[in-house]
PDB file of N, CA and C in Angstrom:
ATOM      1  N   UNK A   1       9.395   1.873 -14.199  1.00  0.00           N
ATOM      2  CA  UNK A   1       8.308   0.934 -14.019  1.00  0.00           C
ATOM      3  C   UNK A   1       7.087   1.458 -14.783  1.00  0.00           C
ATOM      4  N   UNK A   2       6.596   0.603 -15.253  1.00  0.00           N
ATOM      5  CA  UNK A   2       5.018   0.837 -16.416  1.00  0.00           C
ATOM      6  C   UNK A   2       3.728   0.995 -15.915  1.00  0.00           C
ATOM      7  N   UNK A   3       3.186   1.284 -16.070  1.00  0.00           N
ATOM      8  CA  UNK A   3       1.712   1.353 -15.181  1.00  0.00           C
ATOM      9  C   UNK A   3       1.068   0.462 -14.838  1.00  0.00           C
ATOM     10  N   UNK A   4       1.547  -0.359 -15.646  1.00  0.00           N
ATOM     11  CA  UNK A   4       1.102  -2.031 -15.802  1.00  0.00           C
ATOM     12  C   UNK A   4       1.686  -2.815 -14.704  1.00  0.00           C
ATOM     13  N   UNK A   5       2.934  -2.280 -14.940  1.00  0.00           N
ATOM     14  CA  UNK A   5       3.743  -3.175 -13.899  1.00  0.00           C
ATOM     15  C   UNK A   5       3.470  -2.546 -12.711  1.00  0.00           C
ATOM     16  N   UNK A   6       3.195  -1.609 -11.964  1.00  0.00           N
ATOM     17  CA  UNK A   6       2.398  -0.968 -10.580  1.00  0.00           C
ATOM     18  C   UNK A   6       1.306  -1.385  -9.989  1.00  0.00           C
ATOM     19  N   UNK A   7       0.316  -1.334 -11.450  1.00  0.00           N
ATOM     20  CA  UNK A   7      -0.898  -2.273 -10.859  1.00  0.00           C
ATOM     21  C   UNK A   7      -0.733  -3.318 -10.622  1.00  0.00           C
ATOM     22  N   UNK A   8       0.127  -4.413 -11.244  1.00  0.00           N
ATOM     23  CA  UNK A   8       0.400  -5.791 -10.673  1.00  0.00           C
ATOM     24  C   UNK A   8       1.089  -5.940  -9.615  1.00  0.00           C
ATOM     25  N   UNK A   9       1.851  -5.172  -9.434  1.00  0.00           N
ATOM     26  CA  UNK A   9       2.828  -4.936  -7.905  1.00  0.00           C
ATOM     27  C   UNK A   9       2.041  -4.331  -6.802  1.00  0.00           C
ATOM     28  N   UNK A  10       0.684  -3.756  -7.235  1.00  0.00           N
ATOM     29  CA  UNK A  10       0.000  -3.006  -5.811  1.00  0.00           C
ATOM     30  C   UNK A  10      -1.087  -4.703  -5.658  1.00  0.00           C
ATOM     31  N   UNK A  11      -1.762  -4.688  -7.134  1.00  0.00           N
ATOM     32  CA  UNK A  11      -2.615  -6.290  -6.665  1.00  0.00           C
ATOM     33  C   UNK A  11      -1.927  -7.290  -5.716  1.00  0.00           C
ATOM     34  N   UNK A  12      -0.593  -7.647  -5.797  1.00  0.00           N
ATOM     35  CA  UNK A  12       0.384  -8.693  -5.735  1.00  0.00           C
ATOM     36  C   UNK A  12       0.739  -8.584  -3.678  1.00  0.00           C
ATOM     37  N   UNK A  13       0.306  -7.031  -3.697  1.00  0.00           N
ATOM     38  CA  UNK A  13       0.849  -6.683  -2.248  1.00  0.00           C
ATOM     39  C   UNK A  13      -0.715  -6.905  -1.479  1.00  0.00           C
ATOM     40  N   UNK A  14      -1.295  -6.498  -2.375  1.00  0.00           N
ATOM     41  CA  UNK A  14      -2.822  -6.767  -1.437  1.00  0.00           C
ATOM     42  C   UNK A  14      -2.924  -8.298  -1.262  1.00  0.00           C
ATOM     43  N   UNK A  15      -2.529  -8.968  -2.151  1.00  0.00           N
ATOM     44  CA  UNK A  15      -2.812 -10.283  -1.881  1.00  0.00           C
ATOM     45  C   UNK A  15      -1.460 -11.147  -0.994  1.00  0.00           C
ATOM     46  N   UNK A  16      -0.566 -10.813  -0.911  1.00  0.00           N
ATOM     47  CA  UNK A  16       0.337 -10.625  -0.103  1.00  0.00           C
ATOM     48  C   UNK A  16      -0.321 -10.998   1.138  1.00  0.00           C
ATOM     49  N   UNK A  17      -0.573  -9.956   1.562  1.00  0.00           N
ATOM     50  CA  UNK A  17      -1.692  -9.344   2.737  1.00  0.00           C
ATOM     51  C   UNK A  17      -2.505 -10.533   3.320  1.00  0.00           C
ATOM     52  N   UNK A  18      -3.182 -10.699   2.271  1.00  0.00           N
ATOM     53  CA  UNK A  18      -4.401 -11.965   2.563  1.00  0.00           C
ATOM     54  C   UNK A  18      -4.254 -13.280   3.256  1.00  0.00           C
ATOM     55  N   UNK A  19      -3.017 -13.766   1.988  1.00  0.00           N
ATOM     56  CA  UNK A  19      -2.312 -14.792   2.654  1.00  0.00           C
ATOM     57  C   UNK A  19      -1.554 -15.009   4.200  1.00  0.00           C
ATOM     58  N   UNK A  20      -0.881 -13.344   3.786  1.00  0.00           N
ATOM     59  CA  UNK A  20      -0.233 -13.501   5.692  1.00  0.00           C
ATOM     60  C   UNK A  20      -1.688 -13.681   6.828  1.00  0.00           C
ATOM     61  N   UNK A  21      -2.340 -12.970   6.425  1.00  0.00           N
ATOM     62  CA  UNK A  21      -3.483 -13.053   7.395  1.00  0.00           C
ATOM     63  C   UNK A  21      -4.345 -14.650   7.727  1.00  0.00           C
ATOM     64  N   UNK A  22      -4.271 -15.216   6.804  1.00  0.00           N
ATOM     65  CA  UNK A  22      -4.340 -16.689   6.652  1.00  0.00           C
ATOM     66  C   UNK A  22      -3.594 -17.431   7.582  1.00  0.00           C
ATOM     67  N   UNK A  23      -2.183 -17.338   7.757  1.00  0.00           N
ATOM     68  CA  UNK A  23      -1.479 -18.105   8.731  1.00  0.00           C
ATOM     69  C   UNK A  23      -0.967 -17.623  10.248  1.00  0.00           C
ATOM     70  N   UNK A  24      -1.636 -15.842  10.379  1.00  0.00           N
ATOM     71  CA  UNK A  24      -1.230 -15.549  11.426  1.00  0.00           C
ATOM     72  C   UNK A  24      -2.511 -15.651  12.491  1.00  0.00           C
ATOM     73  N   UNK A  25      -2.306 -15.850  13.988  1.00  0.00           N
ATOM     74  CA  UNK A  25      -3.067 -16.539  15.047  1.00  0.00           C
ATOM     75  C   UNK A  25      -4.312 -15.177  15.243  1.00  0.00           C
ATOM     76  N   UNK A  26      -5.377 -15.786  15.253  1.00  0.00           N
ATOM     77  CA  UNK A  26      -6.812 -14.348  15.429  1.00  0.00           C
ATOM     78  C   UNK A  26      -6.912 -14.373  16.634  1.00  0.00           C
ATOM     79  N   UNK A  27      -5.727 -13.926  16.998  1.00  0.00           N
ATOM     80  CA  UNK A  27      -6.582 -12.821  17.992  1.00  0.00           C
ATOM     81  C   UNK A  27      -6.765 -11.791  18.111  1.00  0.00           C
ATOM     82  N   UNK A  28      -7.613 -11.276  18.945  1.00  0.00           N
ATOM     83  CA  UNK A  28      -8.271  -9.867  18.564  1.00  0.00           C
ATOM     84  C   UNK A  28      -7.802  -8.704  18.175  1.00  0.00           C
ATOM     85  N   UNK A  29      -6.373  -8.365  18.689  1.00  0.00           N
ATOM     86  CA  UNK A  29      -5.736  -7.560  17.774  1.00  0.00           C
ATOM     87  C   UNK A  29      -5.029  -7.395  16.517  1.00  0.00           C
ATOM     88  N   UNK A  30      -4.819  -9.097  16.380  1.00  0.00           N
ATOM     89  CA  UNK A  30      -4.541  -9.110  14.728  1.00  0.00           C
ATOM     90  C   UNK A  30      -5.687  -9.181  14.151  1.00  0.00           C
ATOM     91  N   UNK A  31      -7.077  -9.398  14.161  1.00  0.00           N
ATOM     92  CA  UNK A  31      -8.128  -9.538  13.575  1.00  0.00           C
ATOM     93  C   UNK A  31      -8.275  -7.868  13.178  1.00  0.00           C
ATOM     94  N   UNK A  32      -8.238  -7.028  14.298  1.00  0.00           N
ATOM     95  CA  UNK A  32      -8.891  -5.479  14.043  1.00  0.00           C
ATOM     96  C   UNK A  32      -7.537  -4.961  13.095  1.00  0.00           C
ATOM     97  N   UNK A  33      -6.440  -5.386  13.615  1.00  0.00           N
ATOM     98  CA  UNK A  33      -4.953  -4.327  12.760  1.00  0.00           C
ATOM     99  C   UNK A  33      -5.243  -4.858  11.055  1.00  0.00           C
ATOM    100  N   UNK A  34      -5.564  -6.072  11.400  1.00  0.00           N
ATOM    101  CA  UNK A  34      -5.544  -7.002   9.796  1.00  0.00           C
ATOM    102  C   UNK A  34      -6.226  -6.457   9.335  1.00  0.00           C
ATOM    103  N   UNK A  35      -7.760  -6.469   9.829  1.00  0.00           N
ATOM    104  CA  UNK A  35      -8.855  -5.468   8.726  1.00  0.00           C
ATOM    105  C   UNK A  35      -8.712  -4.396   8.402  1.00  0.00           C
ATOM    106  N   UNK A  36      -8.040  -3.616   9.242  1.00  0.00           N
ATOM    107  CA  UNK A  36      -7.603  -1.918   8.977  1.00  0.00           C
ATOM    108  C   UNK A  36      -6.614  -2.269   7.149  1.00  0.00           C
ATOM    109  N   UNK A  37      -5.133  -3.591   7.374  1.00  0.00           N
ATOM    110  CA  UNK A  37      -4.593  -3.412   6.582  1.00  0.00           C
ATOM    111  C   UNK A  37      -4.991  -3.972   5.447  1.00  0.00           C
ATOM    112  N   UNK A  38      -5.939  -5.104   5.274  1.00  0.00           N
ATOM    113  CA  UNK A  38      -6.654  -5.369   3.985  1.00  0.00           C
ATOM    114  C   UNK A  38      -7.212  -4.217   3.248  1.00  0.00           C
ATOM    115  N   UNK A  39      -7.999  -3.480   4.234  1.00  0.00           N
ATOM    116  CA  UNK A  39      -8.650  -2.360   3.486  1.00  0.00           C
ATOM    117  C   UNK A  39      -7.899  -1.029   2.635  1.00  0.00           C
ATOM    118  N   UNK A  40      -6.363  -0.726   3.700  1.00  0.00           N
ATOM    119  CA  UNK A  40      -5.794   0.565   3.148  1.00  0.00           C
ATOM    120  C   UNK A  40      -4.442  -0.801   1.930  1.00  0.00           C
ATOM    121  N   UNK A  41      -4.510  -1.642   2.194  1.00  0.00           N
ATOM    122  CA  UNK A  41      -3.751  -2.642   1.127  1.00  0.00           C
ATOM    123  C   UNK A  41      -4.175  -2.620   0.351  1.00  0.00           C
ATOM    124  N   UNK A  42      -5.062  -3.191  -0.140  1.00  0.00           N
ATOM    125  CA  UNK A  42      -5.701  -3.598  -1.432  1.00  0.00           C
ATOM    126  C   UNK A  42      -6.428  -1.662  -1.952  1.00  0.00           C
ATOM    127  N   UNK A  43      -6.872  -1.080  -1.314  1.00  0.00           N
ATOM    128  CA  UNK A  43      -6.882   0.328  -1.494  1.00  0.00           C
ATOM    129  C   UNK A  43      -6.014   0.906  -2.575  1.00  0.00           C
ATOM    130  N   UNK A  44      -4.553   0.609  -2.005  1.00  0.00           N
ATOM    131  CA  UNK A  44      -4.133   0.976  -3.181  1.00  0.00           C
ATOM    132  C   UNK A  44      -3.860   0.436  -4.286  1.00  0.00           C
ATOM    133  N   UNK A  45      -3.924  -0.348  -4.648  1.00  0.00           N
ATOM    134  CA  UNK A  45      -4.223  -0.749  -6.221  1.00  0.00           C
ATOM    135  C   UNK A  45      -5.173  -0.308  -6.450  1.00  0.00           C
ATOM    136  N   UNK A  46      -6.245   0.183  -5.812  1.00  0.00           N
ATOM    137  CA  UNK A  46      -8.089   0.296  -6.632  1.00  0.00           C
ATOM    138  C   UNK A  46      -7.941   1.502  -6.981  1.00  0.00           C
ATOM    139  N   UNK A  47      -6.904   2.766  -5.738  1.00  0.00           N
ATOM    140  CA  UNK A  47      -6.979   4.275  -5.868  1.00  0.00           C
ATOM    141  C   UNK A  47      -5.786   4.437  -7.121  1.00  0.00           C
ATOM    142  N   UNK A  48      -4.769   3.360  -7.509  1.00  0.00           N
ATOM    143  CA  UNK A  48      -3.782   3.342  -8.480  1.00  0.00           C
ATOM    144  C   UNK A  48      -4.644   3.298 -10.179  1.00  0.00           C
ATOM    145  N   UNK A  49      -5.837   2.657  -9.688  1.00  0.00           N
ATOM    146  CA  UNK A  49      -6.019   2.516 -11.244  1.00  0.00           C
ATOM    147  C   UNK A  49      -6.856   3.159 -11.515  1.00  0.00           C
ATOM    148  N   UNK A  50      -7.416   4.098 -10.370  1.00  0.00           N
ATOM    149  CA  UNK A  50      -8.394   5.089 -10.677  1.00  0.00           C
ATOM    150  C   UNK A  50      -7.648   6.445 -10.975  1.00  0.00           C
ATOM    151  N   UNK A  51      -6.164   6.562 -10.485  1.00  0.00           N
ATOM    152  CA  UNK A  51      -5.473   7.620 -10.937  1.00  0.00           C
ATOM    153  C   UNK A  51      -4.828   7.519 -12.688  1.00  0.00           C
ATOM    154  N   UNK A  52      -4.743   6.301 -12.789  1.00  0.00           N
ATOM    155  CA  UNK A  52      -4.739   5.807 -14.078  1.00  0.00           C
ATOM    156  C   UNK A  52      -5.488   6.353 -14.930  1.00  0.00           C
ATOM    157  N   UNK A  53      -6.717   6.355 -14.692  1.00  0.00           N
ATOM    158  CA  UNK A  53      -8.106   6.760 -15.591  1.00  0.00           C
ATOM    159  C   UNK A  53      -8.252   8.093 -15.125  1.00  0.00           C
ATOM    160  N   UNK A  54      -7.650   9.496 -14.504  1.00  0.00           N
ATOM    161  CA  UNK A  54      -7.674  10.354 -14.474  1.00  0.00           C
ATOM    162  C   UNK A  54      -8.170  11.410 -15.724  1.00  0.00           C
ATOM    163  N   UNK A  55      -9.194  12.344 -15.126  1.00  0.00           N
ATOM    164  CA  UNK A  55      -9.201  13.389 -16.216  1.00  0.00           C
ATOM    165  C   UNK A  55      -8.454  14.329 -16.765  1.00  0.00           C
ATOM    166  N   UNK A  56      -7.647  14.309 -15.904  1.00  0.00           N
ATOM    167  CA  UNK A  56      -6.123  15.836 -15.687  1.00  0.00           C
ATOM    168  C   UNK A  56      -5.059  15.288 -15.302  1.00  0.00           C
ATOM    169  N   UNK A  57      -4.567  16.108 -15.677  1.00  0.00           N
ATOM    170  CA  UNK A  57      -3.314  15.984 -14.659  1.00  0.00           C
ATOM    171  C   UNK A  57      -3.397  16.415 -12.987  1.00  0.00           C
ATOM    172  N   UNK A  58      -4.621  17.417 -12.817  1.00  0.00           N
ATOM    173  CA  UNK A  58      -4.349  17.636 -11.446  1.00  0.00           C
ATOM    174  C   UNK A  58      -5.401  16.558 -11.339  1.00  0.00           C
ATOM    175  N   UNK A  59      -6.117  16.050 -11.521  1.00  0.00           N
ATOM    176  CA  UNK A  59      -7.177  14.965 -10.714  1.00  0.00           C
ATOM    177  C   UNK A  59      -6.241  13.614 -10.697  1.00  0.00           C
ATOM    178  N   UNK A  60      -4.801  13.184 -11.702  1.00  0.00           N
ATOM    179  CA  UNK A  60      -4.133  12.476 -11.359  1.00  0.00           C
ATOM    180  C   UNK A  60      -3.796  12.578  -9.899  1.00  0.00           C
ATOM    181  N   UNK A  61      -2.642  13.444 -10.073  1.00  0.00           N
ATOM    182  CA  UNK A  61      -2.208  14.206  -8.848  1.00  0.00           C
ATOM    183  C   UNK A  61      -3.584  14.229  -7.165  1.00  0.00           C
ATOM    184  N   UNK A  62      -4.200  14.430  -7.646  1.00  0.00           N
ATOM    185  CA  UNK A  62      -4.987  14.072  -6.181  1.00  0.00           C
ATOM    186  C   UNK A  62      -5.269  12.610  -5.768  1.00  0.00           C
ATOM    187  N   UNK A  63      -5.729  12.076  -6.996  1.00  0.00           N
ATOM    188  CA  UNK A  63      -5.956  10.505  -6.868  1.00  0.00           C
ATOM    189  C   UNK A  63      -4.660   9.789  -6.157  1.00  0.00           C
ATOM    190  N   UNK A  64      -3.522  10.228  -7.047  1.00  0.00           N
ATOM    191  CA  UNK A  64      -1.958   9.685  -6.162  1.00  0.00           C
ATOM    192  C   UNK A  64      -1.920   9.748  -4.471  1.00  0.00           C
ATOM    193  N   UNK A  65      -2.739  11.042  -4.177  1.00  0.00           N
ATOM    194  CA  UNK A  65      -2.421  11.545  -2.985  1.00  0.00           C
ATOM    195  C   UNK A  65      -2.991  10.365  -2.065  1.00  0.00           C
ATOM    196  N   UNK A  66      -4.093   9.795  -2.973  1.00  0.00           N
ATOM    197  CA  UNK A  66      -5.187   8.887  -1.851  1.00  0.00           C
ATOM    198  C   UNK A  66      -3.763   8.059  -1.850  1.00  0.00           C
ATOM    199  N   UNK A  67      -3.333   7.479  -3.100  1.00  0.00           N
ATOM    200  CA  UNK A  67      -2.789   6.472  -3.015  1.00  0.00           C
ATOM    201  C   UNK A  67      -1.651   6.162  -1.973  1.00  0.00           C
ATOM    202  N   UNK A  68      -1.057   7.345  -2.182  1.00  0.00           N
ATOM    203  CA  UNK A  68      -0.382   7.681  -0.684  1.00  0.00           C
ATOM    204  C   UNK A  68      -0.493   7.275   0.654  1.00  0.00           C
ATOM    205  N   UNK A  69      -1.703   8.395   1.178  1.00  0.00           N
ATOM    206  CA  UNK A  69      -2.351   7.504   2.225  1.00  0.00           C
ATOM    207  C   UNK A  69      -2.681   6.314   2.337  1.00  0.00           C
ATOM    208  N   UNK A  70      -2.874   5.469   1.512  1.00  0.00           N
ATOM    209  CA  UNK A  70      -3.122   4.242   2.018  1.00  0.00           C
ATOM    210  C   UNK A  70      -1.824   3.697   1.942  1.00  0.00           C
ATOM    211  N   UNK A  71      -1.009   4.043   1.256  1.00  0.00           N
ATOM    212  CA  UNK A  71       0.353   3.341   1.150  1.00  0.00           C
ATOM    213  C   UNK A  71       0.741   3.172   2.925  1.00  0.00           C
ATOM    214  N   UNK A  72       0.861   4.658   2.910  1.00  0.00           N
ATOM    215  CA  UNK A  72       0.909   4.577   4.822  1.00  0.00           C
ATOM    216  C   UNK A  72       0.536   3.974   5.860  1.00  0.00           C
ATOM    217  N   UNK A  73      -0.795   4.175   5.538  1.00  0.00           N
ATOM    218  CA  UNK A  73      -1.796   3.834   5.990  1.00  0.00           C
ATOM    219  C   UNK A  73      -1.380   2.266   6.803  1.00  0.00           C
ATOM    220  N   UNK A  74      -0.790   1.093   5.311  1.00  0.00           N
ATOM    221  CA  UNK A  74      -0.485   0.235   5.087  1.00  0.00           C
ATOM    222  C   UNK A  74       0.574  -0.147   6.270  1.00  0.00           C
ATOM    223  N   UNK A  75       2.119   0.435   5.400  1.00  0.00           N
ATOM    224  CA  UNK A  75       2.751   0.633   6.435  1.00  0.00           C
ATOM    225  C   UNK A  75       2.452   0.400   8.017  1.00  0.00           C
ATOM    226  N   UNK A  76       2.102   2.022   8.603  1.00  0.00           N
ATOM    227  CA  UNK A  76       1.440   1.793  10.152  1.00  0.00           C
ATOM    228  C   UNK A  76       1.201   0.530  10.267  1.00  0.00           C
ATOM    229  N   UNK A  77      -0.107  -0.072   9.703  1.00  0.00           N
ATOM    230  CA  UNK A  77      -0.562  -1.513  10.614  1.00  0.00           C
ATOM    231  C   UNK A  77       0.701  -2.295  10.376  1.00  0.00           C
ATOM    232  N   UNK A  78       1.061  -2.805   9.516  1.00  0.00           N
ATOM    233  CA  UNK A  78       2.329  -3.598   9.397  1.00  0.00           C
ATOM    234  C   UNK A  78       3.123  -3.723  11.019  1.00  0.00           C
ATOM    235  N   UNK A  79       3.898  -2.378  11.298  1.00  0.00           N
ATOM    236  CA  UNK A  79       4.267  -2.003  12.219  1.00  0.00           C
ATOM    237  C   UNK A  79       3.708  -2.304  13.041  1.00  0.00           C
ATOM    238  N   UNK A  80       2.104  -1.731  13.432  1.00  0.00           N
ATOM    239  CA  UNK A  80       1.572  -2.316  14.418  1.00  0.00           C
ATOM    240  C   UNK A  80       1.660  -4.082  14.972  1.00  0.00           C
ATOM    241  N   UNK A  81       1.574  -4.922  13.899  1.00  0.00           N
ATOM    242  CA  UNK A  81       1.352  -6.383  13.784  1.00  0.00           C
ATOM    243  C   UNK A  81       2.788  -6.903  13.987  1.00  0.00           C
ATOM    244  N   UNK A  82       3.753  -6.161  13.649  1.00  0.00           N
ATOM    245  CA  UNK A  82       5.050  -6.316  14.065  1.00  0.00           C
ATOM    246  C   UNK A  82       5.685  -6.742  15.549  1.00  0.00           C
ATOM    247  N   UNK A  83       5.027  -5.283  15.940  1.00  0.00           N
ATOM    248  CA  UNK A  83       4.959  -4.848  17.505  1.00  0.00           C
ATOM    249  C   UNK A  83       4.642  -5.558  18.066  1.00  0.00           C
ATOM    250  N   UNK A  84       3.375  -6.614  17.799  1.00  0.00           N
ATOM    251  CA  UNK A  84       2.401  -7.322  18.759  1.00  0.00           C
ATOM    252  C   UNK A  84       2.413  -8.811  18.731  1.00  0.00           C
ATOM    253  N   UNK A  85       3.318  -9.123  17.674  1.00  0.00           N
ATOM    254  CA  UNK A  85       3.224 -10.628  17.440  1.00  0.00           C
ATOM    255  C   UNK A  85       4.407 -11.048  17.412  1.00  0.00           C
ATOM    256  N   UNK A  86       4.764 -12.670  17.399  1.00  0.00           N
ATOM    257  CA  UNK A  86       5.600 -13.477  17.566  1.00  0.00           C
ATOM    258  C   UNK A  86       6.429 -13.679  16.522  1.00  0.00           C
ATOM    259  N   UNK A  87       7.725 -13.546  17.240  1.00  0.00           N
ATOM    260  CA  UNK A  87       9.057 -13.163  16.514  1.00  0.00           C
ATOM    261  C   UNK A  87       9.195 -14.309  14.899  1.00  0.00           C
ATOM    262  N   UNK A  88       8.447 -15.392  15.241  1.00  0.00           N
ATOM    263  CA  UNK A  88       8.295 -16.090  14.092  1.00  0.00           C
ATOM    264  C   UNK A  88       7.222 -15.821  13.124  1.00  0.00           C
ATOM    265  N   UNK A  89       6.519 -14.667  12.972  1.00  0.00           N
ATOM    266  CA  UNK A  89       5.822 -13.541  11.876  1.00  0.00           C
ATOM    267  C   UNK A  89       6.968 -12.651  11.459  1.00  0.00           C
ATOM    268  N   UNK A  90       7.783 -12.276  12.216  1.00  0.00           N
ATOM    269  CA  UNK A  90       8.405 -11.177  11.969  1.00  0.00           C
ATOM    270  C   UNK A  90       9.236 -11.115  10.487  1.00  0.00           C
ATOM    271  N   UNK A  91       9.311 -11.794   9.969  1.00  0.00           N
ATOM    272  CA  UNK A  91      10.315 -11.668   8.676  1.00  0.00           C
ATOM    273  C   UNK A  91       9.406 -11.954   7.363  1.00  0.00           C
ATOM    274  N   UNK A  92       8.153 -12.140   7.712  1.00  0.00           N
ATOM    275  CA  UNK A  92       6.947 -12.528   6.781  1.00  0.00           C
ATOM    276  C   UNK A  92       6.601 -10.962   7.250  1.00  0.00           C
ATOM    277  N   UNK A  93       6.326 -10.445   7.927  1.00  0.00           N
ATOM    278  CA  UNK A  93       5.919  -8.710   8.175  1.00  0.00           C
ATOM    279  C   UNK A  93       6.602  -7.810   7.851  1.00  0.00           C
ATOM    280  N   UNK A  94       8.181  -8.220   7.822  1.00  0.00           N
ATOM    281  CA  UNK A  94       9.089  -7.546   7.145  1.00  0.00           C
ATOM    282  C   UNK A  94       9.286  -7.348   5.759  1.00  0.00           C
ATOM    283  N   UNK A  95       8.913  -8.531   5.422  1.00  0.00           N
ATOM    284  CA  UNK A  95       8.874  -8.288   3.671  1.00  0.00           C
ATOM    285  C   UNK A  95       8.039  -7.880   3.409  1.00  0.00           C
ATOM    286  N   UNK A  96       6.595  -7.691   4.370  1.00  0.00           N
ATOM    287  CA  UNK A  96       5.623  -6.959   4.004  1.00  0.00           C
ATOM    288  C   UNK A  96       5.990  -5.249   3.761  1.00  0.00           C
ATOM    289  N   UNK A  97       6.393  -4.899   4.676  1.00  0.00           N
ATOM    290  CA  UNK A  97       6.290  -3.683   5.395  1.00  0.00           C
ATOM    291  C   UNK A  97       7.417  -3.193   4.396  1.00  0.00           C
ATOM    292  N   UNK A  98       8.833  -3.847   3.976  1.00  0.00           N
ATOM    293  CA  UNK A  98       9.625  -3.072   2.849  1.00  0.00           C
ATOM    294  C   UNK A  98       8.533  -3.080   1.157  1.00  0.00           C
ATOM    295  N   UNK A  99       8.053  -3.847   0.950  1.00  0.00           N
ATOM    296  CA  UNK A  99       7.036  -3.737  -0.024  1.00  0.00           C
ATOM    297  C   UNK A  99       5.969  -2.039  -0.170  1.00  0.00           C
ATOM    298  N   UNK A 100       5.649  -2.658   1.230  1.00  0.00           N
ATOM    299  CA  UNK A 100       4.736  -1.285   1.493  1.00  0.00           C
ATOM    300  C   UNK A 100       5.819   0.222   1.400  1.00  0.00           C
ATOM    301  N   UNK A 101       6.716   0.329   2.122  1.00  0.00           N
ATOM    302  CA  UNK A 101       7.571   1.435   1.789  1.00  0.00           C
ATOM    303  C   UNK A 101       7.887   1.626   0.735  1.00  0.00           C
ATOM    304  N   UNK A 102       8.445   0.860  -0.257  1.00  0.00           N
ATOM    305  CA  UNK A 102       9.011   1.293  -1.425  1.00  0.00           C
ATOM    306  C   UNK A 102       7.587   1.804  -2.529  1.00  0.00           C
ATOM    307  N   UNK A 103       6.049   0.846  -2.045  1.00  0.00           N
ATOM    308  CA  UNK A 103       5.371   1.402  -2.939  1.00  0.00           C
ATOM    309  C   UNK A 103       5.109   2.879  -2.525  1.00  0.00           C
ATOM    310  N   UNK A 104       4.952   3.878  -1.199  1.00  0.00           N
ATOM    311  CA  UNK A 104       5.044   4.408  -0.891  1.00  0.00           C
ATOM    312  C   UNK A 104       6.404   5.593  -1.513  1.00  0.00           C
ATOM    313  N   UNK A 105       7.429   5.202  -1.206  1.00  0.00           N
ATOM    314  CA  UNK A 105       8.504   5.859  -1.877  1.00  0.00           C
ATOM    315  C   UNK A 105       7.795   5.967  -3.733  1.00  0.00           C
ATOM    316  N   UNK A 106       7.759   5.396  -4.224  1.00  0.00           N
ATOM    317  CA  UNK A 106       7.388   4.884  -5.669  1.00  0.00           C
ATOM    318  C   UNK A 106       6.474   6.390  -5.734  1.00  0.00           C
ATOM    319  N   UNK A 107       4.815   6.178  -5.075  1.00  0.00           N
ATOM    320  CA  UNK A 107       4.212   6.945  -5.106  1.00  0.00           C
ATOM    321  C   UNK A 107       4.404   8.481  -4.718  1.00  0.00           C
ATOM    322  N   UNK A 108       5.584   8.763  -4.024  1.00  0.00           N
ATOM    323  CA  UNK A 108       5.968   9.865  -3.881  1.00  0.00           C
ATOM    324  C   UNK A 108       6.718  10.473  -4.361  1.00  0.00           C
ATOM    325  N   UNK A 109       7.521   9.925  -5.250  1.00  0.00           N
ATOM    326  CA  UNK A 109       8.180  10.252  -6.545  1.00  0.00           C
ATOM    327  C   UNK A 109       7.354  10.536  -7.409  1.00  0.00           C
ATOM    328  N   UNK A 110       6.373   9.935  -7.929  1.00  0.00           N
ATOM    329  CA  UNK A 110       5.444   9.823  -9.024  1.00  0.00           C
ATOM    330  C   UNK A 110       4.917  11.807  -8.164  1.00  0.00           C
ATOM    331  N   UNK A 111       4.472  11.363  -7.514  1.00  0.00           N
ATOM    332  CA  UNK A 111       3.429  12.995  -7.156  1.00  0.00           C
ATOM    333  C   UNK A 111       4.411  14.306  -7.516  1.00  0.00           C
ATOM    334  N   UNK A 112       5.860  13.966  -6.750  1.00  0.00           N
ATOM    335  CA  UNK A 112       6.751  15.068  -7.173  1.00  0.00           C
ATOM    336  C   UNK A 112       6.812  15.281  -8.488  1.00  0.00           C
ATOM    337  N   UNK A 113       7.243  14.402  -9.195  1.00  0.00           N
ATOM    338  CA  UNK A 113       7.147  14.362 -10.654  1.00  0.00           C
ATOM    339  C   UNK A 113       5.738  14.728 -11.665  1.00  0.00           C
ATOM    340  N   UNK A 114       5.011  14.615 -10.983  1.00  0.00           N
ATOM    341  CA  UNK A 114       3.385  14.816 -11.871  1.00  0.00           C
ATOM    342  C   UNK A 114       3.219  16.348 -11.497  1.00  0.00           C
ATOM    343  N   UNK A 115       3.833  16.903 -10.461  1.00  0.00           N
ATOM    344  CA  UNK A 115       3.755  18.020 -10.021  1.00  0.00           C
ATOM    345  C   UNK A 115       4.821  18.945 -10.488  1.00  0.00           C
ATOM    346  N   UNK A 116       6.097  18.835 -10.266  1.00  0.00           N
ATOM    347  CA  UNK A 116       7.045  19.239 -11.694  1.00  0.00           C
ATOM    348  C   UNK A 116       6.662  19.781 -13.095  1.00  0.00           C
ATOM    349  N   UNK A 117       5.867  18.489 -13.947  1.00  0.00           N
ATOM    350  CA  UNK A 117       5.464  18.294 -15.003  1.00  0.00           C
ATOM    351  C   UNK A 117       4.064  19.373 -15.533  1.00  0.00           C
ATOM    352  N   UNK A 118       3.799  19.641 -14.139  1.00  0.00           N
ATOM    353  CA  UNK A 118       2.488  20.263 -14.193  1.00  0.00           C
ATOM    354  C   UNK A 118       2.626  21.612 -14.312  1.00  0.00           C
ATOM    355  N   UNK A 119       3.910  22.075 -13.788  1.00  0.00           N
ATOM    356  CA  UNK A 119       4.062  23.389 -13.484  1.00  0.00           C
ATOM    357  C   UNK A 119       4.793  23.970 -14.474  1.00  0.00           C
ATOM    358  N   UNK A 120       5.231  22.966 -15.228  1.00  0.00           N
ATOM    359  CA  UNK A 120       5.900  23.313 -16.832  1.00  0.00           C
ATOM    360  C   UNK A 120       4.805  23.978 -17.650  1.00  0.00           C
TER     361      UNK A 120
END
């Protein structure tokens, strides 16, 4: 996958995001889990393209790390919103939440590998 194609796949998941939040019912705990996951969602695309524009290789490598965390980050609420809502969200949260893992997996390959590369 291209760098290009990451950033459009992390934009694509944040907005993902938006939309589900659009059709799922506000109440107060999807309102607070939702804002947690807009923020560490869309996060990572912003911390992806700032690792992009890195000075080093190790300031890559740290920038990834954010990206990480929010990947997680991501994840968690997913789960959370899973947990708490009606079985007819559930397969719209699911495709969320494998999205979120694999960018996660993605990004943790990338760190092993930038870290490998580094130690050459």
């Amino acid at each position: 996958m291209t760098k290009e194609e990451l950033k459009d796949r992390t934009k694509k998941f944040a907005i993902e995001i938006v939309k589900l939040f659009e059709l799922m019912p506000k109440s107060l705990p999807n309102r607070i889990f939702f804002g947690q996951l807009i923020r560490s969602g869309s996060s990572i695309g912003a911390n992806y393209r700032a690792a992009c524009r890195a000075k080093s290789p190790a300031d890559f490598i740290n920038k990834l790390k954010i990206v990480e965390e929010e990947s997680d980050e991501s994840v968690y609420f997913l789960e959370l919103l899973l947990a708490s809502n009606d079985k007819k969200f559930h397969e719209k949260l699911q495709v969320l939440m494998r999205e979120g893992e694999e960018l996660l997996a993605i990004i943790v390959s990338s760190i092993k590998t930038s870290k490998q590369n580094l130690k050459s």
